[in-house]
Protein backbone atom coordinates (compact mmCIF):
# COMPACT_ATOMS: atom_id res chain seq x y z
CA UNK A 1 80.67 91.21 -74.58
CA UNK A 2 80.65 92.20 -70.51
CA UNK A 3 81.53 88.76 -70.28
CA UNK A 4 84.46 88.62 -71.77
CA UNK A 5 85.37 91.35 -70.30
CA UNK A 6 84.80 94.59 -73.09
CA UNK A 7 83.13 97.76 -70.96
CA UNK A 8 80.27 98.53 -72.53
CA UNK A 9 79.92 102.33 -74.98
CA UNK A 10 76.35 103.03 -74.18
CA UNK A 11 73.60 105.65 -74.05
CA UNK A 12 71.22 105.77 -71.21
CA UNK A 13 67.56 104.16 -72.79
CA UNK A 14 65.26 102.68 -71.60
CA UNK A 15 66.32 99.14 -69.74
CA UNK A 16 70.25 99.59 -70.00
CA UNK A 17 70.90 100.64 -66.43
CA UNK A 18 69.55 97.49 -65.41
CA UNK A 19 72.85 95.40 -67.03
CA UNK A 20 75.41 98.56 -66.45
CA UNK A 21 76.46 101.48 -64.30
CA UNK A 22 79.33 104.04 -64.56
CA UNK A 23 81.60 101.45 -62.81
CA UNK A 24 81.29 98.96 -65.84
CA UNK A 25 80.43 101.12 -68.78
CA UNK A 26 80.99 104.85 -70.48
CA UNK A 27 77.29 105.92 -70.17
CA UNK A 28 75.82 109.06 -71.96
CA UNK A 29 73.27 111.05 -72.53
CA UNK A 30 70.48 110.00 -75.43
CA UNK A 31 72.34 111.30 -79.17
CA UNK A 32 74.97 112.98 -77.09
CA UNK A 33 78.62 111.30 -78.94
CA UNK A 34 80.96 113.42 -76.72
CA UNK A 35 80.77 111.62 -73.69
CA UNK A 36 81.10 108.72 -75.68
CA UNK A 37 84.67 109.78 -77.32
CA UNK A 38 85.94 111.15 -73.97
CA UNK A 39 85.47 107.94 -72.66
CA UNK A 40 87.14 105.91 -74.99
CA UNK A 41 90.02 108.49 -74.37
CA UNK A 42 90.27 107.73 -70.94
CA UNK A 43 90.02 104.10 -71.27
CA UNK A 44 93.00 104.02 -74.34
CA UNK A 45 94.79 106.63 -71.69
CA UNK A 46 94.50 104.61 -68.67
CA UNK A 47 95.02 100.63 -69.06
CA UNK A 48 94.39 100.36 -65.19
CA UNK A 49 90.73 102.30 -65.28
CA UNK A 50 89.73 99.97 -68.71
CA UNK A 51 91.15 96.66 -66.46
CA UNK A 52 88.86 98.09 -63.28
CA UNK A 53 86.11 98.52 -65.66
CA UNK A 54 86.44 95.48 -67.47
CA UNK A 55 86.33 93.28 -64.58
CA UNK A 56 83.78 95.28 -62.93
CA UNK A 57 81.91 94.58 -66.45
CA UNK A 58 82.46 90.69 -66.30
CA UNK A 59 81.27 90.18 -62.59
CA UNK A 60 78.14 92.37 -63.77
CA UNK A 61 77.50 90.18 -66.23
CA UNK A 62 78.23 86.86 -64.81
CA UNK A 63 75.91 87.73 -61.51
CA UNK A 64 73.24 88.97 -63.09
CA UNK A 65 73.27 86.87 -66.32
CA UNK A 66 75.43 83.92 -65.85
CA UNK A 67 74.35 80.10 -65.88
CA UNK A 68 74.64 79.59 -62.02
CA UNK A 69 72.39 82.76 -60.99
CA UNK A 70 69.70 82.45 -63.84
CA UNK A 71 69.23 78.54 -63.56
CA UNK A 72 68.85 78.78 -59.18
CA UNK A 73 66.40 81.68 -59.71
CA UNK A 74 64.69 79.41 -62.34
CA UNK A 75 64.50 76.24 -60.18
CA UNK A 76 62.71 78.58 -57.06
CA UNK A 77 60.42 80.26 -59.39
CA UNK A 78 58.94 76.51 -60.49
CA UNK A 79 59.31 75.04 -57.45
CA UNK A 80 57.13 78.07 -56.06
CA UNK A 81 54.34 76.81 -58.30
């Protein structure tokens, strides 16, 4: 979904800041649904915050995740064997 572009609802567990930070993604608290709604608020109330985060969200995704970064790291880890 970062991919295309959607900013990520999401509770910090576990792993999750790994793939998203407040610049990408309406974090909150574990079980807490306020933060949640108010950000979904300010992304319906402000089209150029959801376009900031949205791209932000894509980029994330595409340098961390995409076919170009994971298939170079992939190539040095066996040629390191």
């Amino acid at each position: 979904a970062m991919s295309s572009g959607l900013v990520p609802l999401t509770n910090y567990t576990s792993g999750i800041t790994n793939f998203v930070d407040g610049g990408c993604a309406i974090l909150a608290p574990f079980e807490e649904s306020a933060p949640i709604v108010e950000g979904i608020e300010r992304l319906y109330y402000d089209p150029d915050l959801f376009l900031k985060m949205s791209y932000a969200a894509a980029l994330r995704s595409q340098s961390q995740c995409g076919r170009r970064f994971t298939l170079e790291r992939e190539i040095k880890l066996l040629r390191s064997e």
